[in-house]
PDB file of N, CA and C in Angstrom:
ATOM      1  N   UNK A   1      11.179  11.543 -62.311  1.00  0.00           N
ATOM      2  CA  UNK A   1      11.030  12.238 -63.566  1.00  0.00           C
ATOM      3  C   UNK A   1       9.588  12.683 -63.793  1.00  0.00           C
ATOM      4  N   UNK A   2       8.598  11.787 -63.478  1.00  0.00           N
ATOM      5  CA  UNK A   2       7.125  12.449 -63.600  1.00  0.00           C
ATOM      6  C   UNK A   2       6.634  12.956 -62.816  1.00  0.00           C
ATOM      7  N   UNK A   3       7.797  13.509 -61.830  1.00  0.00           N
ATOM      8  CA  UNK A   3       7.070  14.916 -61.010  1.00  0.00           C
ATOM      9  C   UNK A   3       7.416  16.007 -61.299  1.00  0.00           C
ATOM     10  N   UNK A   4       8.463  16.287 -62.714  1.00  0.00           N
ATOM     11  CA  UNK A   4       8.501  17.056 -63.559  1.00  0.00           C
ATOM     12  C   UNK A   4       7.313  18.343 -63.578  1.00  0.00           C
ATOM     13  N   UNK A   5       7.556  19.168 -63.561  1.00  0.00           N
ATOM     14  CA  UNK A   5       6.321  20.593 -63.910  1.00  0.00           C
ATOM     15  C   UNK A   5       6.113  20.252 -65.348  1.00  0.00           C
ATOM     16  N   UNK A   6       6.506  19.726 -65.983  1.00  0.00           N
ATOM     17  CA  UNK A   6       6.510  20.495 -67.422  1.00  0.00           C
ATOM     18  C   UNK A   6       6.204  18.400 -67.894  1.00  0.00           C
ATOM     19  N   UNK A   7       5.625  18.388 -67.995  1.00  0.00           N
ATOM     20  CA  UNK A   7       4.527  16.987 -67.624  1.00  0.00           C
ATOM     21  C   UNK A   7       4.459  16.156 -68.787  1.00  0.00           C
ATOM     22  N   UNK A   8       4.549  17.422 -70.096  1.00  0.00           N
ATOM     23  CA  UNK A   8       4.469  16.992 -71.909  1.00  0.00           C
ATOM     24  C   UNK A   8       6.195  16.016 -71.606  1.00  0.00           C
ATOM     25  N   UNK A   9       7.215  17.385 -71.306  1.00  0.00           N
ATOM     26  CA  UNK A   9       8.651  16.587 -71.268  1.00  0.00           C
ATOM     27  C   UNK A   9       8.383  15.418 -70.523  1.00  0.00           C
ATOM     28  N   UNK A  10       8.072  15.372 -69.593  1.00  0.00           N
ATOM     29  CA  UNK A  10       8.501  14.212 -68.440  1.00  0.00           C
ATOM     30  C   UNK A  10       8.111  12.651 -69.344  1.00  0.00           C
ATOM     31  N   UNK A  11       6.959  13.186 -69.502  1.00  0.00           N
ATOM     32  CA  UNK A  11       6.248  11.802 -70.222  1.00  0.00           C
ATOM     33  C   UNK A  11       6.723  11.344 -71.421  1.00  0.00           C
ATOM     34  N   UNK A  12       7.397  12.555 -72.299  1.00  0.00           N
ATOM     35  CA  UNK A  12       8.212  12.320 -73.633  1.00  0.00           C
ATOM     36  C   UNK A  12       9.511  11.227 -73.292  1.00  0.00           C
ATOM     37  N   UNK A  13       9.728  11.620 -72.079  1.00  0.00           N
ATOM     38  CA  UNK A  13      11.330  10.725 -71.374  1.00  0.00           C
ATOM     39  C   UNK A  13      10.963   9.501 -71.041  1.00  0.00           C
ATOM     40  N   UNK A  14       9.947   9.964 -69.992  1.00  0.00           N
ATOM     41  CA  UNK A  14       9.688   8.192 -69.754  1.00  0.00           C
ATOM     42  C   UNK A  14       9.540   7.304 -70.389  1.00  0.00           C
ATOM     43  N   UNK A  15       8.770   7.651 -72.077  1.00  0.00           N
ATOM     44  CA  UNK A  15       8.107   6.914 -72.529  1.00  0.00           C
ATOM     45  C   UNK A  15       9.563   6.136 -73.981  1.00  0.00           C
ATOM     46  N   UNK A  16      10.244   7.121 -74.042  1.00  0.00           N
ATOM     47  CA  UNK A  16      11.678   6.741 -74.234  1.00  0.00           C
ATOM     48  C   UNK A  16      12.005   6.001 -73.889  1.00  0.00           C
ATOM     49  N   UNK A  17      11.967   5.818 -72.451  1.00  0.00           N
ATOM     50  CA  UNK A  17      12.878   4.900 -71.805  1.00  0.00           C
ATOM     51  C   UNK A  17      11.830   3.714 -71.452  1.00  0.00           C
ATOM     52  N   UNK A  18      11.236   3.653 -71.233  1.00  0.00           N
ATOM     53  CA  UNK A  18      10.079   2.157 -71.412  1.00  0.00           C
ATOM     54  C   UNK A  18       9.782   1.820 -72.721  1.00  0.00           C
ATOM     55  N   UNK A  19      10.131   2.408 -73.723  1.00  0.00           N
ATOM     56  CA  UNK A  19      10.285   1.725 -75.380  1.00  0.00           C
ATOM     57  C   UNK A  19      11.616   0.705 -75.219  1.00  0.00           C
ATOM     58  N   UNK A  20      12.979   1.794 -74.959  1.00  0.00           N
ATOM     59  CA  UNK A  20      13.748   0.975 -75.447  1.00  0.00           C
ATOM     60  C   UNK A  20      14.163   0.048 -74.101  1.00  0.00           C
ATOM     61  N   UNK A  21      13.819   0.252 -72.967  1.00  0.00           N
ATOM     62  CA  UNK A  21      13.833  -0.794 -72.447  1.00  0.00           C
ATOM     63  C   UNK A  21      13.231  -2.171 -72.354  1.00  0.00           C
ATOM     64  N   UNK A  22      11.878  -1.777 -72.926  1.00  0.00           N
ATOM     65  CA  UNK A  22      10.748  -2.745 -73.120  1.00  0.00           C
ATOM     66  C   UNK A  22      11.450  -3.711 -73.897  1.00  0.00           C
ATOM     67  N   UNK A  23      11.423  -3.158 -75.198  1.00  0.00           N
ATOM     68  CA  UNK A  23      12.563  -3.868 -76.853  1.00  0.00           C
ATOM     69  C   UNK A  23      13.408  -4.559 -76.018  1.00  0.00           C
ATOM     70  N   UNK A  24      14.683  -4.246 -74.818  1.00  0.00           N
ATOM     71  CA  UNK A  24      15.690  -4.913 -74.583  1.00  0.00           C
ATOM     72  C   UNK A  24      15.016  -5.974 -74.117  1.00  0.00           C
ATOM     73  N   UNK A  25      14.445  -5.553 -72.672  1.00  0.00           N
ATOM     74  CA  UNK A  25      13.776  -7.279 -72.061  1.00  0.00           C
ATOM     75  C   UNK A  25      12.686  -7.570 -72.307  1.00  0.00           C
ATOM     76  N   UNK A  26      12.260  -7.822 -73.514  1.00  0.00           N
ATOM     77  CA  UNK A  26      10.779  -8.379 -73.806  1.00  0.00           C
ATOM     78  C   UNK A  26      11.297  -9.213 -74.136  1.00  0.00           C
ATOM     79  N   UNK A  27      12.527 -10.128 -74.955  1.00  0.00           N
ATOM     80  CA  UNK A  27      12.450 -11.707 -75.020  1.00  0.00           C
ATOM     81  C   UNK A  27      13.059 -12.228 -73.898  1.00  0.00           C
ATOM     82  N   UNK A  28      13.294 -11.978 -72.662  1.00  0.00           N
ATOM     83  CA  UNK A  28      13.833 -12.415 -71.275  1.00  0.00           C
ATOM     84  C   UNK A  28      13.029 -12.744 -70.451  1.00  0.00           C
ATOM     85  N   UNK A  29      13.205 -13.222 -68.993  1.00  0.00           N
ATOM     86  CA  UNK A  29      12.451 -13.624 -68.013  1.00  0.00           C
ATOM     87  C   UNK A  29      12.661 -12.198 -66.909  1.00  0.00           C
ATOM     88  N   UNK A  30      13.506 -10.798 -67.647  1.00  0.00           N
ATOM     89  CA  UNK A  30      13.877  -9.701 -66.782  1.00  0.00           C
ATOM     90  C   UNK A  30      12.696  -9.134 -67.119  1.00  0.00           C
ATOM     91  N   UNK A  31      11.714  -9.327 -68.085  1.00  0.00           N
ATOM     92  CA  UNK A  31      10.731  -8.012 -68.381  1.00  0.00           C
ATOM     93  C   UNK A  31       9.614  -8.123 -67.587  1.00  0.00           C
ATOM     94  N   UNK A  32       9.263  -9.493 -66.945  1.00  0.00           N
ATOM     95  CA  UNK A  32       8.280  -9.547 -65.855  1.00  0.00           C
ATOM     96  C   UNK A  32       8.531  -8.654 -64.856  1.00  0.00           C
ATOM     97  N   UNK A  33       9.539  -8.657 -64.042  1.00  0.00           N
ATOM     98  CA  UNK A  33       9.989  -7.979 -63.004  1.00  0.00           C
ATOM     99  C   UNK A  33      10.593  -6.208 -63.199  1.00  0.00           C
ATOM    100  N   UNK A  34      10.625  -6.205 -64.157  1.00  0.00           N
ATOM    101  CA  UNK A  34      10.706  -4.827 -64.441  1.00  0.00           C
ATOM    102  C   UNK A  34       9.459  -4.101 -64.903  1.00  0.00           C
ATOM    103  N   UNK A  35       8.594  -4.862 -65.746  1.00  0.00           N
ATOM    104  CA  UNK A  35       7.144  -4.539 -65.945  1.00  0.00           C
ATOM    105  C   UNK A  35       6.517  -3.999 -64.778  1.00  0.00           C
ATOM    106  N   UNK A  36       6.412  -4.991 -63.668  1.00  0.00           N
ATOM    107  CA  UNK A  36       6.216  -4.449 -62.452  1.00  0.00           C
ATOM    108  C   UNK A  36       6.036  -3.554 -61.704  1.00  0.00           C
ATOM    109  N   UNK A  37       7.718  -2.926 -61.758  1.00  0.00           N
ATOM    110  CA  UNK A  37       8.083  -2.097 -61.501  1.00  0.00           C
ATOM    111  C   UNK A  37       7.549  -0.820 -61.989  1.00  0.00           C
ATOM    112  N   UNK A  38       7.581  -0.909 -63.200  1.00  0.00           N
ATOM    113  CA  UNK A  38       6.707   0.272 -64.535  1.00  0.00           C
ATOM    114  C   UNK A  38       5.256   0.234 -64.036  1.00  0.00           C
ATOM    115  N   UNK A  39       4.385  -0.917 -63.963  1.00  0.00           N
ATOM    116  CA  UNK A  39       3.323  -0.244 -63.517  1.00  0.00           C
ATOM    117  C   UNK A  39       3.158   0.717 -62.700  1.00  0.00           C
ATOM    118  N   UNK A  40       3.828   0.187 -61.504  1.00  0.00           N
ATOM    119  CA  UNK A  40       3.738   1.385 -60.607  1.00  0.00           C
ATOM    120  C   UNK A  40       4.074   2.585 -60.272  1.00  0.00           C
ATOM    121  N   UNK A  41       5.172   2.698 -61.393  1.00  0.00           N
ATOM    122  CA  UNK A  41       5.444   3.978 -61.801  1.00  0.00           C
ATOM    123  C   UNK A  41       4.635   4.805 -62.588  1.00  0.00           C
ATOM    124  N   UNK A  42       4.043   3.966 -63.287  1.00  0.00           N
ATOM    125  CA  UNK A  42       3.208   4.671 -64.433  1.00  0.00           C
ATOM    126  C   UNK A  42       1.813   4.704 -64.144  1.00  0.00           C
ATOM    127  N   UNK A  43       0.989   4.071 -63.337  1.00  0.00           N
ATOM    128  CA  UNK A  43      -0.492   4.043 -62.635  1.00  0.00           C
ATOM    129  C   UNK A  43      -0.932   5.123 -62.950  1.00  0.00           C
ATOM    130  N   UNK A  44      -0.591   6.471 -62.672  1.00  0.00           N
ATOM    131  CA  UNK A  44      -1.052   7.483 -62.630  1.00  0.00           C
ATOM    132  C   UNK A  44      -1.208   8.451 -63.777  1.00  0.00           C
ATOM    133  N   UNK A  45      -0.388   7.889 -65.034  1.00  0.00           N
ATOM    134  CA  UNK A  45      -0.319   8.409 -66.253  1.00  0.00           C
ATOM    135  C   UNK A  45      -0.455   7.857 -67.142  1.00  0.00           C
ATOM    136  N   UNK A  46      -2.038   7.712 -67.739  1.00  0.00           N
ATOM    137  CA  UNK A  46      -2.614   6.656 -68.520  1.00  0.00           C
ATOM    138  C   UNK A  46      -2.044   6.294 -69.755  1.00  0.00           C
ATOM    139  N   UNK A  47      -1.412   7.146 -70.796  1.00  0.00           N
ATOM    140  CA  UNK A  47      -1.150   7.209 -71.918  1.00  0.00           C
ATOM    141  C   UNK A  47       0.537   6.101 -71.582  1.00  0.00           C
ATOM    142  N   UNK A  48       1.552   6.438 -70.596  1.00  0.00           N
ATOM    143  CA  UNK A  48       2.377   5.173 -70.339  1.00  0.00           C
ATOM    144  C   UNK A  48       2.093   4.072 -69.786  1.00  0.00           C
ATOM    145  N   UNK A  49       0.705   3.773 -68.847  1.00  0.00           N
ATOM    146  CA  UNK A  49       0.212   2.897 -68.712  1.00  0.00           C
ATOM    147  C   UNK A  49      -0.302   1.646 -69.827  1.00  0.00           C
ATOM    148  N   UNK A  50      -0.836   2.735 -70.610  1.00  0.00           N
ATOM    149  CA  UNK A  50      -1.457   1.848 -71.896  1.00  0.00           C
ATOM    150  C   UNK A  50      -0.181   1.251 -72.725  1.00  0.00           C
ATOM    151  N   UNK A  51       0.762   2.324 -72.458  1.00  0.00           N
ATOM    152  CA  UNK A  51       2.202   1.580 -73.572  1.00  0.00           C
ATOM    153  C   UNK A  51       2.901   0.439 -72.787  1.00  0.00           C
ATOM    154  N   UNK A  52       2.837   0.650 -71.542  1.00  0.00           N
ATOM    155  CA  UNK A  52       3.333  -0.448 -70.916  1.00  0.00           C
ATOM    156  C   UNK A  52       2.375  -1.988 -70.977  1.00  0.00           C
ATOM    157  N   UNK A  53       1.436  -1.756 -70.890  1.00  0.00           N
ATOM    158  CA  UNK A  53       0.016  -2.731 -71.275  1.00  0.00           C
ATOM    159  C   UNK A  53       0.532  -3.209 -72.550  1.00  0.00           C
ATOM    160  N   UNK A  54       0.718  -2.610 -73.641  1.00  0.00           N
ATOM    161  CA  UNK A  54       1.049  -2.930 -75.380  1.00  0.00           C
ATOM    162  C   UNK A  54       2.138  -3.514 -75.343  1.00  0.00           C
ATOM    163  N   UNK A  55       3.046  -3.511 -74.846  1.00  0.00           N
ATOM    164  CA  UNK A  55       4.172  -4.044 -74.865  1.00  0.00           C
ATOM    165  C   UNK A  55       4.018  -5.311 -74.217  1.00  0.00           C
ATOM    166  N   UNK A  56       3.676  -5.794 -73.088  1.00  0.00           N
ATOM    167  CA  UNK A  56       3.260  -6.784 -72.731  1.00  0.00           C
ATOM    168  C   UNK A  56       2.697  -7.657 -73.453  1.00  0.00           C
ATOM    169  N   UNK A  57       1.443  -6.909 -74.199  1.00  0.00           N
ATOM    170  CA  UNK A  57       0.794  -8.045 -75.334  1.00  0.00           C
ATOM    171  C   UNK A  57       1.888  -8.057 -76.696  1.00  0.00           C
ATOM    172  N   UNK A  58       2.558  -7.513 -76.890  1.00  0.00           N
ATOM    173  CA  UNK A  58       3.539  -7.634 -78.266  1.00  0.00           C
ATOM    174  C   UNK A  58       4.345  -8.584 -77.629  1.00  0.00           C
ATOM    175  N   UNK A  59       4.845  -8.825 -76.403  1.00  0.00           N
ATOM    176  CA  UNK A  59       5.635  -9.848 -76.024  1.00  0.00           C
ATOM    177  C   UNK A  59       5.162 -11.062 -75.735  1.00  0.00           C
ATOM    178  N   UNK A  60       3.953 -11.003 -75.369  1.00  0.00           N
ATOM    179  CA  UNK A  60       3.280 -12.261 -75.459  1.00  0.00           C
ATOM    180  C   UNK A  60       2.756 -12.948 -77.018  1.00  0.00           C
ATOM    181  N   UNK A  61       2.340 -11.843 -77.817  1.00  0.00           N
ATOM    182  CA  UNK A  61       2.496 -12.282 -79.445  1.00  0.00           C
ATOM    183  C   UNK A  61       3.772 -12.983 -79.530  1.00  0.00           C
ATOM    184  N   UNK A  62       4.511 -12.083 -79.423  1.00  0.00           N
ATOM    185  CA  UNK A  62       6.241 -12.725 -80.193  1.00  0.00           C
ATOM    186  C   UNK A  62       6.499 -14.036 -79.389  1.00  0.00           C
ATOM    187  N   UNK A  63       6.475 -14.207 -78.272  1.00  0.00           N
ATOM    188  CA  UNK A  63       6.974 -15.423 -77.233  1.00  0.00           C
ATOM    189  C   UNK A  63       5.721 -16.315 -77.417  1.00  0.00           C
ATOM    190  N   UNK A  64       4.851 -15.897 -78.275  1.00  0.00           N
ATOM    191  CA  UNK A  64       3.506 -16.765 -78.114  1.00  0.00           C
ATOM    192  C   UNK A  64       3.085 -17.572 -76.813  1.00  0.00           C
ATOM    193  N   UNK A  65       3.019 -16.768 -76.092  1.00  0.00           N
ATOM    194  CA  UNK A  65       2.582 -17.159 -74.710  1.00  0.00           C
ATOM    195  C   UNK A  65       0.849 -16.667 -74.935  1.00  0.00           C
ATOM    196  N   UNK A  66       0.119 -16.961 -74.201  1.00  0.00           N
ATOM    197  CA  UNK A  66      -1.496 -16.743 -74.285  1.00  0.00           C
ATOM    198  C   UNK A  66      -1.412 -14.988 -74.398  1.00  0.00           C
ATOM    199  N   UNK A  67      -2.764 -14.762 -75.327  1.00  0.00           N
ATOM    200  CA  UNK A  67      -3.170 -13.404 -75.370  1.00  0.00           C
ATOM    201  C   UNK A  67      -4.424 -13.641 -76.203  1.00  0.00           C
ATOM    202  N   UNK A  68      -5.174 -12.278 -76.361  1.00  0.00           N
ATOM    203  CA  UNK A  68      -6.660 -12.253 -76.876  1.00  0.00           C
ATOM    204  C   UNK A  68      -6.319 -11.554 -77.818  1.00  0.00           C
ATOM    205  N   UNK A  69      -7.204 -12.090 -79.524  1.00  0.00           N
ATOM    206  CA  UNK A  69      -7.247 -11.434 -80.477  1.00  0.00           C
ATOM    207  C   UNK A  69      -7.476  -9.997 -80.092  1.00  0.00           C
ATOM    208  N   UNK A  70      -8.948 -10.017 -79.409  1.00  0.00           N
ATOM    209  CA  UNK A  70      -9.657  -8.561 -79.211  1.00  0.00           C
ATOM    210  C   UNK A  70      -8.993  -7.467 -78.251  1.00  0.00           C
ATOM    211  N   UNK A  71      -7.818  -7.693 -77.587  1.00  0.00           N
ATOM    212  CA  UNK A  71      -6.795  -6.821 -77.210  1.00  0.00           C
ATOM    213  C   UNK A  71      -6.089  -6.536 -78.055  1.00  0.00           C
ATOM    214  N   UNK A  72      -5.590  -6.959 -79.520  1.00  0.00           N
ATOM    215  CA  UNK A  72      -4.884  -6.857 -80.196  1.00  0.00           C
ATOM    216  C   UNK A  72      -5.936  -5.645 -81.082  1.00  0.00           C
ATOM    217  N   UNK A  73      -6.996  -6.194 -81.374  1.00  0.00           N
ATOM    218  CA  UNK A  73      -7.820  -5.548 -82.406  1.00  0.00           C
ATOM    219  C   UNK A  73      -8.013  -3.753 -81.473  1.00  0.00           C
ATOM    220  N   UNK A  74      -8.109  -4.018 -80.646  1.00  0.00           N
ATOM    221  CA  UNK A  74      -8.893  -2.867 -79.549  1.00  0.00           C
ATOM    222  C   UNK A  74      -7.087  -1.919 -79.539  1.00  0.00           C
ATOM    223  N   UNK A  75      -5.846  -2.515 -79.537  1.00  0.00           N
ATOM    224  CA  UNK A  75      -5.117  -1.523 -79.423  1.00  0.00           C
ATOM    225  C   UNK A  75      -4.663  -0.401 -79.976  1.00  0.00           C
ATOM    226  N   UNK A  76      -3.802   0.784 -79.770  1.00  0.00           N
ATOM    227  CA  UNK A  76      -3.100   1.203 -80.697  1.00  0.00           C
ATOM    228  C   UNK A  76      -2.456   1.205 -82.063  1.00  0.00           C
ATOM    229  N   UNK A  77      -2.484   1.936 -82.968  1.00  0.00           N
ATOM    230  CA  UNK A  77      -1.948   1.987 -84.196  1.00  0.00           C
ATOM    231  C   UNK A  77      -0.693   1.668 -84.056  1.00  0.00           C
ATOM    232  N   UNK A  78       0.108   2.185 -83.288  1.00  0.00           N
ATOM    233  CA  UNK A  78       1.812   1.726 -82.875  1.00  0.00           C
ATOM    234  C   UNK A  78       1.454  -0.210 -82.709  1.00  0.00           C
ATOM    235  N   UNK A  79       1.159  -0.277 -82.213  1.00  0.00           N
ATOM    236  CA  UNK A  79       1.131  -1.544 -81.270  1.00  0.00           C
ATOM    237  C   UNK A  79       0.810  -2.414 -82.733  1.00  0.00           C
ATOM    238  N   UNK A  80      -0.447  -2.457 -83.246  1.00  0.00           N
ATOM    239  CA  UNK A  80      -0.886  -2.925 -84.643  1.00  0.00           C
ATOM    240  C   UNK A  80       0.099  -2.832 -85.494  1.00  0.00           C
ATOM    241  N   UNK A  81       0.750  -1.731 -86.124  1.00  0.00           N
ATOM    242  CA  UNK A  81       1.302  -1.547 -87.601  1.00  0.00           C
ATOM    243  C   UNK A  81       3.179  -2.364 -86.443  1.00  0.00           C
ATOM    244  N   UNK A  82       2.992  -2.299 -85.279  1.00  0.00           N
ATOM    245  CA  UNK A  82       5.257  -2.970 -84.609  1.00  0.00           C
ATOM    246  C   UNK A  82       4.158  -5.071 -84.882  1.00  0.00           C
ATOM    247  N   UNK A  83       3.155  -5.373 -84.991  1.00  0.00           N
ATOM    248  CA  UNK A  83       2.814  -6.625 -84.582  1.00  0.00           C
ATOM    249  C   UNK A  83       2.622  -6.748 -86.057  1.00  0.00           C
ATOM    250  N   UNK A  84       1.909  -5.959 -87.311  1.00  0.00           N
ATOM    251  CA  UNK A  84       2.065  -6.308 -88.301  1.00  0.00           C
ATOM    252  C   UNK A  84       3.046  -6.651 -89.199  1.00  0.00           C
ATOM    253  N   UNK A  85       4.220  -6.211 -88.492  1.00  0.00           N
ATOM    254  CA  UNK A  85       5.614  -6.401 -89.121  1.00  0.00           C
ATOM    255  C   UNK A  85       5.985  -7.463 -88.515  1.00  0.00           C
ATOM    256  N   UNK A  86       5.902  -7.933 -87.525  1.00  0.00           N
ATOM    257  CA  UNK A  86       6.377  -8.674 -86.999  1.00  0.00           C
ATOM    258  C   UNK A  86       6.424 -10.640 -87.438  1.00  0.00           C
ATOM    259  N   UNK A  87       6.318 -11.763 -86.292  1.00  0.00           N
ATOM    260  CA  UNK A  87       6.598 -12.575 -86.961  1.00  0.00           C
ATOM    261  C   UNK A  87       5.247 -13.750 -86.125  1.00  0.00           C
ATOM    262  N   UNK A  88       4.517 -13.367 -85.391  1.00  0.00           N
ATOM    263  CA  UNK A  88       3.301 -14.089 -85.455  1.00  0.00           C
ATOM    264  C   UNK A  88       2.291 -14.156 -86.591  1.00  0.00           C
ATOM    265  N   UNK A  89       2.312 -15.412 -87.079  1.00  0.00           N
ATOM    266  CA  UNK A  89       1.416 -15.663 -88.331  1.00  0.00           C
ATOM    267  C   UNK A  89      -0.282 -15.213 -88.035  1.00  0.00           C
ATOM    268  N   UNK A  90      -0.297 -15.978 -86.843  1.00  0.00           N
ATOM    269  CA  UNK A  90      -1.956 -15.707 -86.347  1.00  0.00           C
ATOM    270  C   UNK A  90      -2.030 -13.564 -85.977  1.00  0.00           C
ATOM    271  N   UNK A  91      -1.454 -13.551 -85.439  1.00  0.00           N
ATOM    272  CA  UNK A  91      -1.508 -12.178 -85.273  1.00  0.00           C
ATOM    273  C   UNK A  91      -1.574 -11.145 -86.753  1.00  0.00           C
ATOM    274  N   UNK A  92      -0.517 -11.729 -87.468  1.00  0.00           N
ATOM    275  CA  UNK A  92      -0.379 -11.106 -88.904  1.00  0.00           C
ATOM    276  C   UNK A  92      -2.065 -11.261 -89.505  1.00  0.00           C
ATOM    277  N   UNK A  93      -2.328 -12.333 -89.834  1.00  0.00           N
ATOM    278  CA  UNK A  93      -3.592 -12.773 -90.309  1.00  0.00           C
ATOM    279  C   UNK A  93      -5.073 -11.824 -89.846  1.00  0.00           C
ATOM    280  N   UNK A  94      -4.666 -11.775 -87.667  1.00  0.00           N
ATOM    281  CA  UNK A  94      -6.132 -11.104 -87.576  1.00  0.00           C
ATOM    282  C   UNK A  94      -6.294  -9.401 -88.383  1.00  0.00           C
ATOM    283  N   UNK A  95      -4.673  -9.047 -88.214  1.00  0.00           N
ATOM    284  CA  UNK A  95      -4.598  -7.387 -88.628  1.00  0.00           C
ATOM    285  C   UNK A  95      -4.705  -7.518 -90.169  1.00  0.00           C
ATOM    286  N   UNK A  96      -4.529  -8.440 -90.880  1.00  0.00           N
ATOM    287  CA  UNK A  96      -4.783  -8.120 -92.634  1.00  0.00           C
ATOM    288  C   UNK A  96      -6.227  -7.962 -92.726  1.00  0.00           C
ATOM    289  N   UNK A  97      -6.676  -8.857 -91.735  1.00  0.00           N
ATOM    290  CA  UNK A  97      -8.807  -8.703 -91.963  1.00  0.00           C
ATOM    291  C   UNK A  97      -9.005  -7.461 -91.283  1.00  0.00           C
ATOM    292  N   UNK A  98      -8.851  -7.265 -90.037  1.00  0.00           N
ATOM    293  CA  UNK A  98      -9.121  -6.277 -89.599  1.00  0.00           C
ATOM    294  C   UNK A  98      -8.542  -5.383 -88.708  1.00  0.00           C
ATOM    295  N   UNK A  99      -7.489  -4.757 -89.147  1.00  0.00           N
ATOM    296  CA  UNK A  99      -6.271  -4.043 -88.995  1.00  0.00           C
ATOM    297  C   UNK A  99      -7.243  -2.373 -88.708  1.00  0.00           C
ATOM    298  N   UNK A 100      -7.026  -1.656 -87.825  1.00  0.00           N
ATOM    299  CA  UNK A 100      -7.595  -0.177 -87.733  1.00  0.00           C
ATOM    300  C   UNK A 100      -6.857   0.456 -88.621  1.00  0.00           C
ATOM    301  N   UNK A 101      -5.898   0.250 -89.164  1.00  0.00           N
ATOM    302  CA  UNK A 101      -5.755   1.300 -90.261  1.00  0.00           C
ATOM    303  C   UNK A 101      -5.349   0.471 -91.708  1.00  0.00           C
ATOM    304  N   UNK A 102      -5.968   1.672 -93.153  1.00  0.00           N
ATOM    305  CA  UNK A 102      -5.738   0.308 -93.929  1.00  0.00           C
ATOM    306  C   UNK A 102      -4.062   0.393 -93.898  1.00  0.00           C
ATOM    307  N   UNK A 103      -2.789   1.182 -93.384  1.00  0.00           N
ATOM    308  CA  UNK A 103      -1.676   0.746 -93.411  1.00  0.00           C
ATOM    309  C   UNK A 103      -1.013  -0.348 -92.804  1.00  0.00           C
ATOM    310  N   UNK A 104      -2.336  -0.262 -91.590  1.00  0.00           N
ATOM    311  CA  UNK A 104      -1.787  -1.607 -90.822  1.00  0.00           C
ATOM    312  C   UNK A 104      -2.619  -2.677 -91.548  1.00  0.00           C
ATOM    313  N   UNK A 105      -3.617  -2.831 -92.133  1.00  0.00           N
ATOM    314  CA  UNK A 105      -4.295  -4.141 -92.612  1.00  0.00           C
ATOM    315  C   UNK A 105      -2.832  -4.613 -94.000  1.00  0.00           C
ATOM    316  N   UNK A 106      -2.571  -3.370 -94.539  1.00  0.00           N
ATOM    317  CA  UNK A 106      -1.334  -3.598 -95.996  1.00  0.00           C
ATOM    318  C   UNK A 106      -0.118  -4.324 -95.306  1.00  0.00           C
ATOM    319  N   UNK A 107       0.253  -3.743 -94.121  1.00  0.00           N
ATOM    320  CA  UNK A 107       1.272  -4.143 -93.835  1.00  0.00           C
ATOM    321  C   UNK A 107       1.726  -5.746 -93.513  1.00  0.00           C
ATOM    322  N   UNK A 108       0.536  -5.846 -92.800  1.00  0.00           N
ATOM    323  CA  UNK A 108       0.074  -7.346 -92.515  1.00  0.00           C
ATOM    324  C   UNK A 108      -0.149  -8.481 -93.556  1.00  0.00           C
ATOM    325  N   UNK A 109      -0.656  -7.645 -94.798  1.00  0.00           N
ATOM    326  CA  UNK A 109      -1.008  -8.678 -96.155  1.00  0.00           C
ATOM    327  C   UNK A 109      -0.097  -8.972 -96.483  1.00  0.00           C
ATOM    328  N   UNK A 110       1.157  -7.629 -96.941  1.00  0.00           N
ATOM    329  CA  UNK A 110       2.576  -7.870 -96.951  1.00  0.00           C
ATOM    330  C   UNK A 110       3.317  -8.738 -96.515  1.00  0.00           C
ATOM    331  N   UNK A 111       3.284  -8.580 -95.363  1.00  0.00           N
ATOM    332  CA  UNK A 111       3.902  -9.734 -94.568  1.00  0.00           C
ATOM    333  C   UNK A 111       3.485 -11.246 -95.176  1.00  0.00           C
ATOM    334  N   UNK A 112       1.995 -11.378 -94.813  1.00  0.00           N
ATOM    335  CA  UNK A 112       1.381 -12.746 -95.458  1.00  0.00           C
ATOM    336  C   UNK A 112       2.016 -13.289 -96.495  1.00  0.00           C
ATOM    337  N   UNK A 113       1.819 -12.463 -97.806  1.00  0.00           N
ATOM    338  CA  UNK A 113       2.536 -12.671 -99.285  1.00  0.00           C
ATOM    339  C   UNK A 113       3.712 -13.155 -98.732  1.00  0.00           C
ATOM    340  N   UNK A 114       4.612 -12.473 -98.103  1.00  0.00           N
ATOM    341  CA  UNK A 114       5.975 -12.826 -97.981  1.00  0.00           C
ATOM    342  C   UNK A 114       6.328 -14.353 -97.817  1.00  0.00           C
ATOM    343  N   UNK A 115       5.417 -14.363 -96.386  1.00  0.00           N
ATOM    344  CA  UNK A 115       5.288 -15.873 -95.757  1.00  0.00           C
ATOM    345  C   UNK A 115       5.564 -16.765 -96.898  1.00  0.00           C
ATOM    346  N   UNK A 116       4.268 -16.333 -97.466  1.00  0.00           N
ATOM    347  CA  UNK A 116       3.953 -17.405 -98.920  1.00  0.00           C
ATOM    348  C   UNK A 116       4.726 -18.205 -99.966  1.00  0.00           C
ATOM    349  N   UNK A 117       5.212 -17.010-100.063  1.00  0.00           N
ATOM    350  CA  UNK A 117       6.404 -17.182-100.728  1.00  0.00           C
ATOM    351  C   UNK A 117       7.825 -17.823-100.811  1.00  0.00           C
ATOM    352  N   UNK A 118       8.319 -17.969 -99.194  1.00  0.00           N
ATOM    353  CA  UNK A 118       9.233 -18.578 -98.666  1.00  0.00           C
ATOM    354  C   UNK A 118       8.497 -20.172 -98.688  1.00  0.00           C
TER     355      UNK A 118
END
């Protein structure tokens, strides 16, 4: 597919299909081995590289397996505002202080309050 001529489409598809595949096996032991696979498909096209990278760290947030605040802080607005919703407390916390956008810092406070509340 990304030897496509028309390079905008190709990458619009791929990146389709490494979202919702990502979503399926990111709480499994299948997304290692398919990750894999995606790198090397994607090496050459930075912008799915980096989404494949984000997804990795959103799965390591959610599965709380090891990851670095400052990959979190340093990523994407997608990546920030899908982790501010989400259900890591520590993660929620670093994006309410310092979230790159203030929708993602709100979203995150949001969340917090919520916590609180329960």
């Amino acid at each position: 597919m990304l030897t496509d001529p028309d390079q905008m489409m190709a990458q619009s598809t791929v990146l389709r299909h490494l979202d919702r595949r990502a979503a399926g096996l990111c709480p499994g032991p299948a997304y290692e081995g398919w990750a894999q696979a995606m790198i090397q498909a994607t090496i050459d096209h930075p912008f799915l590289a980096q989404r494949l990278r984000e997804w990795s760290l959103f799965r390591a947030i959610t599965l709380r397996l090891p990851w670095q605040p400052e990959d979190l802080l340093e990523s994407s607005n997608w990546l920030q505002l899908k982790t501010a919703a989400g259900t890591s407390t520590e993660a929620i916390e670093i994006l309410a202080e310092a979230g790159r956008t203030k929708r993602i810092r709100n979203t995150a406070r949001i969340g917090l309050n919520h916590r609180s509340e329960s």
